[in-house]
C-alpha atoms as a PDB file:
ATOM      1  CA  UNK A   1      91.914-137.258 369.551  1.00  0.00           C
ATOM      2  CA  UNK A   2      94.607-138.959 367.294  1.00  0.00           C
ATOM      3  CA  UNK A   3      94.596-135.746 364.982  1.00  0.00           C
ATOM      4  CA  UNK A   4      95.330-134.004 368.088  1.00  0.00           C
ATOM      5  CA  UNK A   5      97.963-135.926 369.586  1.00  0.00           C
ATOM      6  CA  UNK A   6      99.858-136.094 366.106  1.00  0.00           C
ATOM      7  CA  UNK A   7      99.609-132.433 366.025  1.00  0.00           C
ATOM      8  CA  UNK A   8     101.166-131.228 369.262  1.00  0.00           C
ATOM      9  CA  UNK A   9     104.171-134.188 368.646  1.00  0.00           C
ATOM     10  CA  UNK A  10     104.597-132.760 365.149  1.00  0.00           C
ATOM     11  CA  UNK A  11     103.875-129.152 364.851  1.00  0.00           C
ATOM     12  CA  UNK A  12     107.515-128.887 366.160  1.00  0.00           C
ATOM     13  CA  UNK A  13     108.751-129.925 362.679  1.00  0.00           C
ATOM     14  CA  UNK A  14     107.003-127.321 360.410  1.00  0.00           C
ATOM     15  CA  UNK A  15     108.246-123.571 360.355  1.00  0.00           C
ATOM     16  CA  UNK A  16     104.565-121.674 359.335  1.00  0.00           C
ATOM     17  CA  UNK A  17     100.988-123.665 359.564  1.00  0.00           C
ATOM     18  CA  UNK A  18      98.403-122.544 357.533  1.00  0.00           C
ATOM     19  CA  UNK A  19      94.669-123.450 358.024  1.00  0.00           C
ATOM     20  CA  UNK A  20      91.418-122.962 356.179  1.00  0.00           C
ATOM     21  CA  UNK A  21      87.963-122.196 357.388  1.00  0.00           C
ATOM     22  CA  UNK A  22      86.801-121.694 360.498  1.00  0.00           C
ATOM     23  CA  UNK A  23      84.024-122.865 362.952  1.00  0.00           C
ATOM     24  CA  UNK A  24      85.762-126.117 362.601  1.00  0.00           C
ATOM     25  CA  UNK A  25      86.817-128.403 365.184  1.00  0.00           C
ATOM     26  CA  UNK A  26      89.931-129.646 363.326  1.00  0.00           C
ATOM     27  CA  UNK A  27      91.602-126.422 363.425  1.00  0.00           C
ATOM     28  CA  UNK A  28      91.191-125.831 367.232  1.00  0.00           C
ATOM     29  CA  UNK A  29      93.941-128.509 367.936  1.00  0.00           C
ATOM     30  CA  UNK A  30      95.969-126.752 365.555  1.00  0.00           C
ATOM     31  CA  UNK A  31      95.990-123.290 366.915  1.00  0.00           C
ATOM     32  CA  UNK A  32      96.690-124.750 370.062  1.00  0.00           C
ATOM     33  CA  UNK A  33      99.585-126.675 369.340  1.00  0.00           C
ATOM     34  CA  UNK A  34     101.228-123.602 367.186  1.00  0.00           C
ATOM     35  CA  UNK A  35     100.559-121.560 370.133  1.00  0.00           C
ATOM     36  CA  UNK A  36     102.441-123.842 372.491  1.00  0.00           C
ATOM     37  CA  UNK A  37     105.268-124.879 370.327  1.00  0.00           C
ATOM     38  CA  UNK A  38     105.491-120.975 369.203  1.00  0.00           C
ATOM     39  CA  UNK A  39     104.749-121.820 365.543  1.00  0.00           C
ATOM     40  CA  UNK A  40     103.722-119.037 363.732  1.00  0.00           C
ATOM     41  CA  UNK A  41     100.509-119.675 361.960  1.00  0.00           C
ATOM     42  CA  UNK A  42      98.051-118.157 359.097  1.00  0.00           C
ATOM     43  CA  UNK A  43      94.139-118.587 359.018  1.00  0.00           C
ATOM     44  CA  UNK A  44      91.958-118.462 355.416  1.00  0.00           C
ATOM     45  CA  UNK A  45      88.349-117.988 356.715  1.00  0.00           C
ATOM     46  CA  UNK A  46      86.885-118.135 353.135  1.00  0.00           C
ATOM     47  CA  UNK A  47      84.169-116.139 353.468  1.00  0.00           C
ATOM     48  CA  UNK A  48      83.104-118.025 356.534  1.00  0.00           C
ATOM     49  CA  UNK A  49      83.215-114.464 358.430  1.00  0.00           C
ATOM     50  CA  UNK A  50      80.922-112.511 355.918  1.00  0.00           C
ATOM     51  CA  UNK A  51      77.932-110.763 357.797  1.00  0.00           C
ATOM     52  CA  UNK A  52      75.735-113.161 355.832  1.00  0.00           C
ATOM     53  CA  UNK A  53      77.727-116.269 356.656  1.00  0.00           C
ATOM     54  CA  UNK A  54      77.694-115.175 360.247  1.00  0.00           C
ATOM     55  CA  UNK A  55      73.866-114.714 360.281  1.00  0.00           C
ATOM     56  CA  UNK A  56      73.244-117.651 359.313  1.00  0.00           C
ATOM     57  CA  UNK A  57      72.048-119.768 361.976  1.00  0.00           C
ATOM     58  CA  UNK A  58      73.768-117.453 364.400  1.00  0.00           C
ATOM     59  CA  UNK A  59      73.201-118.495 367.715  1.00  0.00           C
ATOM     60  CA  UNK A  60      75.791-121.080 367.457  1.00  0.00           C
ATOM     61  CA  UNK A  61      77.898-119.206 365.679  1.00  0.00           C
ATOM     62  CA  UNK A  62      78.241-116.082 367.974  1.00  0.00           C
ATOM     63  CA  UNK A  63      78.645-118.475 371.339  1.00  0.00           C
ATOM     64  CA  UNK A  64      81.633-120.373 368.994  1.00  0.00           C
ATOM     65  CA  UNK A  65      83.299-117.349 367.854  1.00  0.00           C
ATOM     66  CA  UNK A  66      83.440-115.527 371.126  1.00  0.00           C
ATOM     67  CA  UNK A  67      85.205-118.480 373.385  1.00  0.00           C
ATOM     68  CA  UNK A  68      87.214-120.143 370.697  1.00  0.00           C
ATOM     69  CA  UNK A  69      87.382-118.791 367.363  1.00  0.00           C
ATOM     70  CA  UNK A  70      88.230-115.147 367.848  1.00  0.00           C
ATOM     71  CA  UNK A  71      91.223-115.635 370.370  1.00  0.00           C
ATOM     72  CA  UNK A  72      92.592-117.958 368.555  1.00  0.00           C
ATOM     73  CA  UNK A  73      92.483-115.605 365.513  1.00  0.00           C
ATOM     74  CA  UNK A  74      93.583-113.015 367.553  1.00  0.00           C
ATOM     75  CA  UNK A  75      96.896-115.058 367.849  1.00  0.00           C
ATOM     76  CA  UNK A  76      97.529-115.600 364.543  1.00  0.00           C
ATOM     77  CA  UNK A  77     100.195-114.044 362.015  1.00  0.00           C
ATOM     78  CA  UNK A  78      97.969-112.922 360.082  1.00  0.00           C
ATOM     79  CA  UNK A  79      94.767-113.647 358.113  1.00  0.00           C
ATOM     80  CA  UNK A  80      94.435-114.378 354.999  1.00  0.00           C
ATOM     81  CA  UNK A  81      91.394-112.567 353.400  1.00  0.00           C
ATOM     82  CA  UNK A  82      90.253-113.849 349.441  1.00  0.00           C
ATOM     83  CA  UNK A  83      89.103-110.210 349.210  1.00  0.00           C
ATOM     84  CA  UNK A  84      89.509-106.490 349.710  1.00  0.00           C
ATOM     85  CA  UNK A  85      85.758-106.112 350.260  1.00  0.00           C
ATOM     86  CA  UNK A  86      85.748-109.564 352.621  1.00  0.00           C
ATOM     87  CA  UNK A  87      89.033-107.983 354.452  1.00  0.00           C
ATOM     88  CA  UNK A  88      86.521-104.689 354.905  1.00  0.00           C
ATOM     89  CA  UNK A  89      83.903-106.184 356.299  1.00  0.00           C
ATOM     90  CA  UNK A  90      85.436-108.301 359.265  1.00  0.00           C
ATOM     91  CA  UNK A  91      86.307-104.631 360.796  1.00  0.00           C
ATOM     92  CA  UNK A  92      82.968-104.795 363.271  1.00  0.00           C
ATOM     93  CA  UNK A  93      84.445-107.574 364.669  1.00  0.00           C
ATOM     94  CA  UNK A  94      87.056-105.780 366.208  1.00  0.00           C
ATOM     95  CA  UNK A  95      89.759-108.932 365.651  1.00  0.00           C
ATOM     96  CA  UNK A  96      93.180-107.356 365.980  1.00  0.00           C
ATOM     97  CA  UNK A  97      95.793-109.235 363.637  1.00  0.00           C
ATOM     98  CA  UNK A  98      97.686-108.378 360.810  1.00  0.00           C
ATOM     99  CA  UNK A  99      95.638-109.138 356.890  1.00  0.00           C
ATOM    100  CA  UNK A 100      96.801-110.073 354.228  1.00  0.00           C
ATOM    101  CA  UNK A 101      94.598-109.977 350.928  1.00  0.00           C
ATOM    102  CA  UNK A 102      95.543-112.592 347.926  1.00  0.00           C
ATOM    103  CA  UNK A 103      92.789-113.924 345.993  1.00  0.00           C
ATOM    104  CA  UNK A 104      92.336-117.762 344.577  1.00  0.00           C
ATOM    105  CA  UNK A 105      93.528-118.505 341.202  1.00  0.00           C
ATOM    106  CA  UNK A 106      93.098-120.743 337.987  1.00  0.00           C
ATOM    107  CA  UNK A 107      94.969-123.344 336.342  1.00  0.00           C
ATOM    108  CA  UNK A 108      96.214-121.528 332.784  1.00  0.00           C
ATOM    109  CA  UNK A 109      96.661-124.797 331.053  1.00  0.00           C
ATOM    110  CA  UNK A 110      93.238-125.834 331.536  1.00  0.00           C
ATOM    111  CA  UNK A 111      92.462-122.771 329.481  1.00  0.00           C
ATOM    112  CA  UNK A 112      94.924-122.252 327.007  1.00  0.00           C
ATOM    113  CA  UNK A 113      93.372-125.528 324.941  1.00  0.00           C
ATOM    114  CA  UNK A 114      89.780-125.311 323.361  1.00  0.00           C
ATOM    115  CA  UNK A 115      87.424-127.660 324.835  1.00  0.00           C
ATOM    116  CA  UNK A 116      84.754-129.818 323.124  1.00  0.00           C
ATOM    117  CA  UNK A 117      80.930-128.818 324.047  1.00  0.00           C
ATOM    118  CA  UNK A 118      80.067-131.989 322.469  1.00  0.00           C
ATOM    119  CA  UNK A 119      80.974-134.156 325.432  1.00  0.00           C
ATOM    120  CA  UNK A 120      78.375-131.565 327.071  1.00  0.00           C
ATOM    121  CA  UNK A 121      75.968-132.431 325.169  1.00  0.00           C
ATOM    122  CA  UNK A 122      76.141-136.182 324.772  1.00  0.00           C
ATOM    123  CA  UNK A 123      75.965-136.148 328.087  1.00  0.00           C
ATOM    124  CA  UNK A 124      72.784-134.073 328.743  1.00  0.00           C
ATOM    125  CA  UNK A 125      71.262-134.228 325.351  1.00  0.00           C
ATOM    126  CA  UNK A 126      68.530-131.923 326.118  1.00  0.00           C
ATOM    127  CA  UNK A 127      70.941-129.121 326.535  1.00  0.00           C
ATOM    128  CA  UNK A 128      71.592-129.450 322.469  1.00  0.00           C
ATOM    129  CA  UNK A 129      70.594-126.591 320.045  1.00  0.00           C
ATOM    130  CA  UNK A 130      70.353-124.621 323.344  1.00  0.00           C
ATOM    131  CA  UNK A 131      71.370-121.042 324.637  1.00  0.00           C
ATOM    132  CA  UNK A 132      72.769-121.331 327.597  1.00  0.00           C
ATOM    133  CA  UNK A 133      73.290-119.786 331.163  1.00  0.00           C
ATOM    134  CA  UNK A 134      75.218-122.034 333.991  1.00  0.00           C
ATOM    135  CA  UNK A 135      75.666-121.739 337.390  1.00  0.00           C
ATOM    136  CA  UNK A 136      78.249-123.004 338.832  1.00  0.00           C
ATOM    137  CA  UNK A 137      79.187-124.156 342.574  1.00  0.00           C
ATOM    138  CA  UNK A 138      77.284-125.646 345.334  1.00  0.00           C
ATOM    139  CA  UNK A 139      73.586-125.729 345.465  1.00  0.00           C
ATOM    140  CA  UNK A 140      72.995-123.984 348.982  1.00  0.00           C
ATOM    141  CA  UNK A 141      70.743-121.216 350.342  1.00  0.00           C
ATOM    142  CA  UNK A 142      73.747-118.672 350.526  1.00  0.00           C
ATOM    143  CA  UNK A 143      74.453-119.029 346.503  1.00  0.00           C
ATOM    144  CA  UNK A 144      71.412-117.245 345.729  1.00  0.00           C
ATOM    145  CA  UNK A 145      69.542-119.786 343.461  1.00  0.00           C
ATOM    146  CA  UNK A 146      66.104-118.746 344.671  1.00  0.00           C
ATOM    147  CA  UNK A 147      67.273-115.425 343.057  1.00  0.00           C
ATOM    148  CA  UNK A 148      68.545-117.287 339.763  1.00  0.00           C
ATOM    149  CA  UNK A 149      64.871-118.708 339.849  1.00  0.00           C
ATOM    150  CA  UNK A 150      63.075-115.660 339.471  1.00  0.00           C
ATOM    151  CA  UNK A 151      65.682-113.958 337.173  1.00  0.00           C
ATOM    152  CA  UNK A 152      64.749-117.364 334.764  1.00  0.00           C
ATOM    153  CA  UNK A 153      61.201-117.172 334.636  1.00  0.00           C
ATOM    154  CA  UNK A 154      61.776-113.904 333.304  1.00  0.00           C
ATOM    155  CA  UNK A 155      64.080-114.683 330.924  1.00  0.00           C
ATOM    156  CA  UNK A 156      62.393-117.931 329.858  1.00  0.00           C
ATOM    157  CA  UNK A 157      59.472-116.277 328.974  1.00  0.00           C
ATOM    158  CA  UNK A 158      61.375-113.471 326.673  1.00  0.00           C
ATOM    159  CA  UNK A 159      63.660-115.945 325.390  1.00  0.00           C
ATOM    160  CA  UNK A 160      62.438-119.360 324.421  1.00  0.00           C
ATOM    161  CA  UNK A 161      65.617-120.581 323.716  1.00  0.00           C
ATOM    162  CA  UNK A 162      67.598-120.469 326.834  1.00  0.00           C
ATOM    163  CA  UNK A 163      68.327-123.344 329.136  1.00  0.00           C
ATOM    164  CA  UNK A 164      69.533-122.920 332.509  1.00  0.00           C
ATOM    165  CA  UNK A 165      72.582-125.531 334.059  1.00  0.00           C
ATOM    166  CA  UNK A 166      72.382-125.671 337.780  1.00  0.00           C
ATOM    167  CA  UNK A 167      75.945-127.677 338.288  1.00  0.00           C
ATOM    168  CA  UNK A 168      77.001-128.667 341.325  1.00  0.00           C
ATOM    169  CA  UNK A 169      76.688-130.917 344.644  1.00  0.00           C
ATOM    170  CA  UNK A 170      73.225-130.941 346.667  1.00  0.00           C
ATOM    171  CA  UNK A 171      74.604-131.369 349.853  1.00  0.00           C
ATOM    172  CA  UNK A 172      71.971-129.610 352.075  1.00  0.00           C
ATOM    173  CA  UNK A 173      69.215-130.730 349.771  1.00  0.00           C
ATOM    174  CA  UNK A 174      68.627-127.402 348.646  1.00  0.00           C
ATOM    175  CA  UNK A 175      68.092-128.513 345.368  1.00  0.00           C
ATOM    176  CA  UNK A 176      64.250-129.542 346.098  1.00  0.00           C
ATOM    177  CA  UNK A 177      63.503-126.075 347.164  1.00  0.00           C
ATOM    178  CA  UNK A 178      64.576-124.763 343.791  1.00  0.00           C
ATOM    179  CA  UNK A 179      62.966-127.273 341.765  1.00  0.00           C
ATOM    180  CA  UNK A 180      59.497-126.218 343.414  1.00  0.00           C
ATOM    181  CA  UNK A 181      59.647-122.741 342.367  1.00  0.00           C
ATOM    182  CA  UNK A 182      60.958-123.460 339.039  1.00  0.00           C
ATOM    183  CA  UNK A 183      58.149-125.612 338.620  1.00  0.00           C
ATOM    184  CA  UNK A 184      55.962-122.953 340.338  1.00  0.00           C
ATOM    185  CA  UNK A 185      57.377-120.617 337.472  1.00  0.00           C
ATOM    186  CA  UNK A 186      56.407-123.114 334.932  1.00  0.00           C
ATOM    187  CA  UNK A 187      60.225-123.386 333.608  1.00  0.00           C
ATOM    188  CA  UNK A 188      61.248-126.566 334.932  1.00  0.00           C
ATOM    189  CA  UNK A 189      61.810-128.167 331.603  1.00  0.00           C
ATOM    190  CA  UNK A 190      64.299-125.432 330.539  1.00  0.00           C
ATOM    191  CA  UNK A 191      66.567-126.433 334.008  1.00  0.00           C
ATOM    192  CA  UNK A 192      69.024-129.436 334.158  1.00  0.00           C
ATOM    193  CA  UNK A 193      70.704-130.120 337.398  1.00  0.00           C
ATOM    194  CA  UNK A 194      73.574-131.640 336.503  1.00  0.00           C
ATOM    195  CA  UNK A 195      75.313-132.667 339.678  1.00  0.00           C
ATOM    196  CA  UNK A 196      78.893-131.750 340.290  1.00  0.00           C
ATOM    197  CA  UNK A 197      80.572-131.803 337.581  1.00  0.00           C
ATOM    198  CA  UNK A 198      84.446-132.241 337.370  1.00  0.00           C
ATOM    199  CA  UNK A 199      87.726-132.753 334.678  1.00  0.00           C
ATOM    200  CA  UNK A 200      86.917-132.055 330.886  1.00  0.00           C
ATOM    201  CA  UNK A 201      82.829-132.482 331.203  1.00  0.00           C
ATOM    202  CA  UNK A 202      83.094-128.977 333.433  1.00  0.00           C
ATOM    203  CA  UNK A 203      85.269-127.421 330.731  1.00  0.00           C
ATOM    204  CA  UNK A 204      83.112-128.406 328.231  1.00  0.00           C
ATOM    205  CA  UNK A 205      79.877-127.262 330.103  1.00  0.00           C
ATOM    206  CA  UNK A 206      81.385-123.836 330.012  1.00  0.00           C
ATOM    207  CA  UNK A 207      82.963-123.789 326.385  1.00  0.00           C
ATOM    208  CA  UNK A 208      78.427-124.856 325.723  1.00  0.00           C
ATOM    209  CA  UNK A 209      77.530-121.930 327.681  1.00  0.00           C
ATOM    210  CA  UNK A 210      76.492-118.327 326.892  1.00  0.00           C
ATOM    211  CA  UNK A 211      76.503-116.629 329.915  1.00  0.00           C
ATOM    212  CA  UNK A 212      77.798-117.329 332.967  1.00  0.00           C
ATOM    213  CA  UNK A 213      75.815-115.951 336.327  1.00  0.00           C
ATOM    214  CA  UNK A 214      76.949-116.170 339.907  1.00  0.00           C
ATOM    215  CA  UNK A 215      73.928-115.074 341.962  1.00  0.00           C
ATOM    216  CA  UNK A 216      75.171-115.241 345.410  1.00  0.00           C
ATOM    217  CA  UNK A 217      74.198-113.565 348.774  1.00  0.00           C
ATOM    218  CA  UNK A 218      77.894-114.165 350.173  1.00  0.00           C
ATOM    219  CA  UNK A 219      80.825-115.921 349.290  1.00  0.00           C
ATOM    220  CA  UNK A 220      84.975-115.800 350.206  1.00  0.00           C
ATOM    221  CA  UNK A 221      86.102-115.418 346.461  1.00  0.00           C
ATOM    222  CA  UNK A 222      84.216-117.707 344.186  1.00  0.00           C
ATOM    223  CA  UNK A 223      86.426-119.939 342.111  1.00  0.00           C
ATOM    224  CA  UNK A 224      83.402-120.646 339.411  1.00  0.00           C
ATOM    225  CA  UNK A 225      83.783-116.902 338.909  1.00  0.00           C
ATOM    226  CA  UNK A 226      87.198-117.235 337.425  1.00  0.00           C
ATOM    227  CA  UNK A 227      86.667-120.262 336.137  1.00  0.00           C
ATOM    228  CA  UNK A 228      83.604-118.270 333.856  1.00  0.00           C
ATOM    229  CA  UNK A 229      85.602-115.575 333.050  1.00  0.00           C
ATOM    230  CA  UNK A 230      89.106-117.408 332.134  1.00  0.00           C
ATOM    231  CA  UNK A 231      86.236-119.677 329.576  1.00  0.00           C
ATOM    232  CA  UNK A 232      85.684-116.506 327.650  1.00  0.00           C
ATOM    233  CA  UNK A 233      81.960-116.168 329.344  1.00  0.00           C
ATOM    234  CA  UNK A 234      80.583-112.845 329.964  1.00  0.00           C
ATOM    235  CA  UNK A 235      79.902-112.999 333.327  1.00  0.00           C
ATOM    236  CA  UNK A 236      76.464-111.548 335.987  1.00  0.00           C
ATOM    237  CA  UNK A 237      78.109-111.890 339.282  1.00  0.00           C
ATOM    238  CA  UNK A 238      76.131-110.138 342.797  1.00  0.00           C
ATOM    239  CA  UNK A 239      78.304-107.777 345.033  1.00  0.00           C
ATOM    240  CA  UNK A 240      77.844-111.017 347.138  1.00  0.00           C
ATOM    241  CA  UNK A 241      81.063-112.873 345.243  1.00  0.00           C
ATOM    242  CA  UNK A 242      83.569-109.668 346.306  1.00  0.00           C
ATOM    243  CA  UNK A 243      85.270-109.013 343.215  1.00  0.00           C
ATOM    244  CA  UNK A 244      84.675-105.299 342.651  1.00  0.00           C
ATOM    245  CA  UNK A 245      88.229-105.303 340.804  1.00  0.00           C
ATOM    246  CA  UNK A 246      86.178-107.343 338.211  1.00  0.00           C
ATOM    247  CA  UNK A 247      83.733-104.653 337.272  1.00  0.00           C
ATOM    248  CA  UNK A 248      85.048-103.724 333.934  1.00  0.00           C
ATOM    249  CA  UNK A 249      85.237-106.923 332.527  1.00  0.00           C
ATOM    250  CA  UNK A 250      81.737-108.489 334.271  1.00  0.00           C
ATOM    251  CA  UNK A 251      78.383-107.647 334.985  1.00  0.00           C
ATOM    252  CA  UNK A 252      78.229-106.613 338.812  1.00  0.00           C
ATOM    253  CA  UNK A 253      74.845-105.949 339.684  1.00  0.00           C
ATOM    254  CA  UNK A 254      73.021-105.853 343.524  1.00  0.00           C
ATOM    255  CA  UNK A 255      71.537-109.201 345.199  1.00  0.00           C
ATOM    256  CA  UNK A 256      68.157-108.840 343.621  1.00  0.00           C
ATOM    257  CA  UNK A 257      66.540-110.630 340.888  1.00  0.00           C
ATOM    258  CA  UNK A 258      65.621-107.477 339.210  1.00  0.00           C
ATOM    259  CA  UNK A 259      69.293-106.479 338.523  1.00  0.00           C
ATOM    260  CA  UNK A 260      69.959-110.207 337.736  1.00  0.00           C
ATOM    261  CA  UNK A 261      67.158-109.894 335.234  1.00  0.00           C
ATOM    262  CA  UNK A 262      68.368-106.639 334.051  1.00  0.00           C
ATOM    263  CA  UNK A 263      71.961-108.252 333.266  1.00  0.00           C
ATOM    264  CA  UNK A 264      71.090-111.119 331.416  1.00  0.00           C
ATOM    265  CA  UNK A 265      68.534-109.177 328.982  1.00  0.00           C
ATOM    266  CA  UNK A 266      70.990-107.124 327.999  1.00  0.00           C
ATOM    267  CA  UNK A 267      73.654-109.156 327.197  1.00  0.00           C
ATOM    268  CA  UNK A 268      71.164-111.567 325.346  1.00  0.00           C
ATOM    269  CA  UNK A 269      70.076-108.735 323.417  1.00  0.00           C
ATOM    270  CA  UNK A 270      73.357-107.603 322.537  1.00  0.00           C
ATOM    271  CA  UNK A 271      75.624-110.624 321.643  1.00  0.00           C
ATOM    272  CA  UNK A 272      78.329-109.088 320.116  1.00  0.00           C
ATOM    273  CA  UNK A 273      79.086-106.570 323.440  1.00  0.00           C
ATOM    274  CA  UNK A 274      78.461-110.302 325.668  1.00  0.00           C
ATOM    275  CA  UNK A 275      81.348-111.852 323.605  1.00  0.00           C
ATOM    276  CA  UNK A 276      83.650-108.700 323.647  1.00  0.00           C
ATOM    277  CA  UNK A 277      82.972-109.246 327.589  1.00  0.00           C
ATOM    278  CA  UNK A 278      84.060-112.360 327.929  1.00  0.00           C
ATOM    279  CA  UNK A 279      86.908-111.976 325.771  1.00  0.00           C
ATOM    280  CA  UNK A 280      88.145-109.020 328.257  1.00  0.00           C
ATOM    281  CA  UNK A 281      87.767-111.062 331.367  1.00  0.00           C
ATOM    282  CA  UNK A 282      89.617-113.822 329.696  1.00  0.00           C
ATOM    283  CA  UNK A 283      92.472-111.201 329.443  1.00  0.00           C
ATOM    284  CA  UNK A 284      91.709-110.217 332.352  1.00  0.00           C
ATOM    285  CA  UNK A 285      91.831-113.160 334.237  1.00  0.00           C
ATOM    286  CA  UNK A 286      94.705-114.637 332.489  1.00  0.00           C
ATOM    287  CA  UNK A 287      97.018-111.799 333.304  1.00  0.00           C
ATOM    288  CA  UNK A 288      96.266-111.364 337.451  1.00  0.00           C
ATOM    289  CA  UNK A 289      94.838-114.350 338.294  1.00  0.00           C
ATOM    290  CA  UNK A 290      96.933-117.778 337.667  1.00  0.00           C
ATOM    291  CA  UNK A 291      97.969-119.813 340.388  1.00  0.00           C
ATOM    292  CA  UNK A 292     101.423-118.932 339.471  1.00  0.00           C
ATOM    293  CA  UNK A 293     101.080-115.440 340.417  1.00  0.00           C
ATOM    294  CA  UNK A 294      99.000-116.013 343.751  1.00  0.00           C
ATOM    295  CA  UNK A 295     101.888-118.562 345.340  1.00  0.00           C
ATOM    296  CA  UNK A 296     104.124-115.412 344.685  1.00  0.00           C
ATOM    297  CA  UNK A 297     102.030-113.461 346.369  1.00  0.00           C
ATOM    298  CA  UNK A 298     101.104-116.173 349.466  1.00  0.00           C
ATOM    299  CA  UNK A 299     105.270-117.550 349.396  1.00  0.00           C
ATOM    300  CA  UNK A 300     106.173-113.505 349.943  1.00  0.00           C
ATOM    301  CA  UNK A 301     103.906-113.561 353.247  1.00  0.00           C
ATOM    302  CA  UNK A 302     105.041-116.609 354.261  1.00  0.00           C
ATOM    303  CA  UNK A 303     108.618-115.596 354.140  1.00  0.00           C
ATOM    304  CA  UNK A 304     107.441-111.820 355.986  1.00  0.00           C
ATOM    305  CA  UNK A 305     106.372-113.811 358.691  1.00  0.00           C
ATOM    306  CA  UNK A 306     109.111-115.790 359.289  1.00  0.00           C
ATOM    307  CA  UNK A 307     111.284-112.664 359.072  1.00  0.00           C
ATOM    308  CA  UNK A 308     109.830-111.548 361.804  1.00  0.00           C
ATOM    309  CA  UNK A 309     110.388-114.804 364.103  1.00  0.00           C
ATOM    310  CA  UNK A 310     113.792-114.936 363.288  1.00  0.00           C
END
């Protein structure tokens, strides 16, 4: 209630209000007071409204949408989409609102200096004298890890040498799940879960790494996947992370272990095409993809919308 109160006696004093996800309670407050105090206002769903997102566990979801969520979308400026295939797929809802796409962006400076794999290693000596693939982002049943699973036996078995990092939180406890069919697949030892990893132990997990793979059934626009890519990695990413504009400089293949499989052979059996890979999406990234360039991009919107209250 006090986040509530505080909003509709200070909404007043801001000119544009932007929120972030949906199916969140904190943001109903919001719409309302913008709507009220005629503040224009801009909604990011990140991903959140991906078929897959919405399926899952969509009783509540559908029940949510329908009374609160979609007319108070329906009232907004406009929304902001991460992606031109996550902007495409909210047509079935039938919302009717301006959108916007701009994607997320990386920090340049924390790739313009070469990082130290050593502080890697120290820290997860078994990772040492290792080839390896990381995942990177939250260990949950939508990132596709039961895929990454399967796509490791395989590769395990070909390729003694690799090591698979799993980095990142284990909020829902989905970590468990994973471990049992890793263990199942009799490649357990060849897995560390590293937790979440933040600062200059990230940058050096990726400066250790190979090959970067982003298995995912669904996601807004994945910030690991940039991350990867402005590192220099060559980079397996599922139609599931909606970056088609990334298919000359990455490995896009379909949500199935086979294609995962597929991917990672051949750039393990043809190193010198994986590095020219991730050289290209370094480029790539580097050039369309800074945070610099997307507050352009979101500050131009911004100021398009006030145009039009003026």
């Amino acid at each position: 209630m006090s986040l509530t109160y505080w909003l509709f006696k200070n909404i007043q004093n801001y000119d544009i209000v932007h929120t972030n996800a949906i199916f969140s309670y904190p943001n109903l407050p919001a719409y309302w007071a913008c709507q009220v105090n005629h503040i224009p206002y801009v909604v990011t769903p990140r991903g959140m409204l991906e078929p897959w997102a919405l399926a899952y566990k969509a009783w509540k979801k559908n029940l949510y949408f329908s009374l609160l969520e979609k007319p108070a979308l329906e009232k907004a400026s406009c929304i902001h989409m991460l992606a031109s295939t996550e902007a495409e797929r909210i047509q079935p809802l039938g919302l009717k609102m301006p959108i916007e796409v701009v994607p997320n962006g990386i920090h340049r400076e924390q790739f313009n200096i070469e990082h130290n794999p050593d502080i890697f290693y120290k820290q997860f000596p078994e990772t040492r004298n290792k080839k390896l693939i990381i995942f990177l982002g939250r260990i949950d049943p939508k990132k596709g890890l039961d895929l990454l699973a399967i796509a490791f036996k395989a590769i395990h078995q070909q390729f003694q040498d690799m090591h698979l990092v799993i980095a990142g939180p284990d909020n829902v406890s989905y970590g468990t799940v994973i471990k049992q069919h890793l263990e199942e697949y009799r490649c357990l030892d060849a897995v560390t879960f590293t937790g979440i990893l933040t600062g200059e132990l990230k940058y050096a997990a990726l400066a250790a790494a190979r090959i970067y793979v982003a298995p995912s059934y669904s996601e807004g626009f994945s910030m690991s996947v940039l991350e990867g890519m402005a590192a220099g990695l060559p980079c397996v990413i599922t139609t599931g992370c909606n970056f088609p504009e990334a298919a000359e400089v990455a490995k896009i293949v379909g949500i199935n272990s086979e294609e995962i499989i597929e991917a990672l052979v051949n750039l393990l059996k043809h190193p010198d095409q994986a590095k020219e890979m991730g050289d290209r999406a370094r480029q790539f990234i580097l050039e369309k993809y800074t945070w610099e360039q997307i507050a352009a991009r979101m500050k131009a919107i911004y100021n398009k919308i006030l145009s039009r209250q003026a």
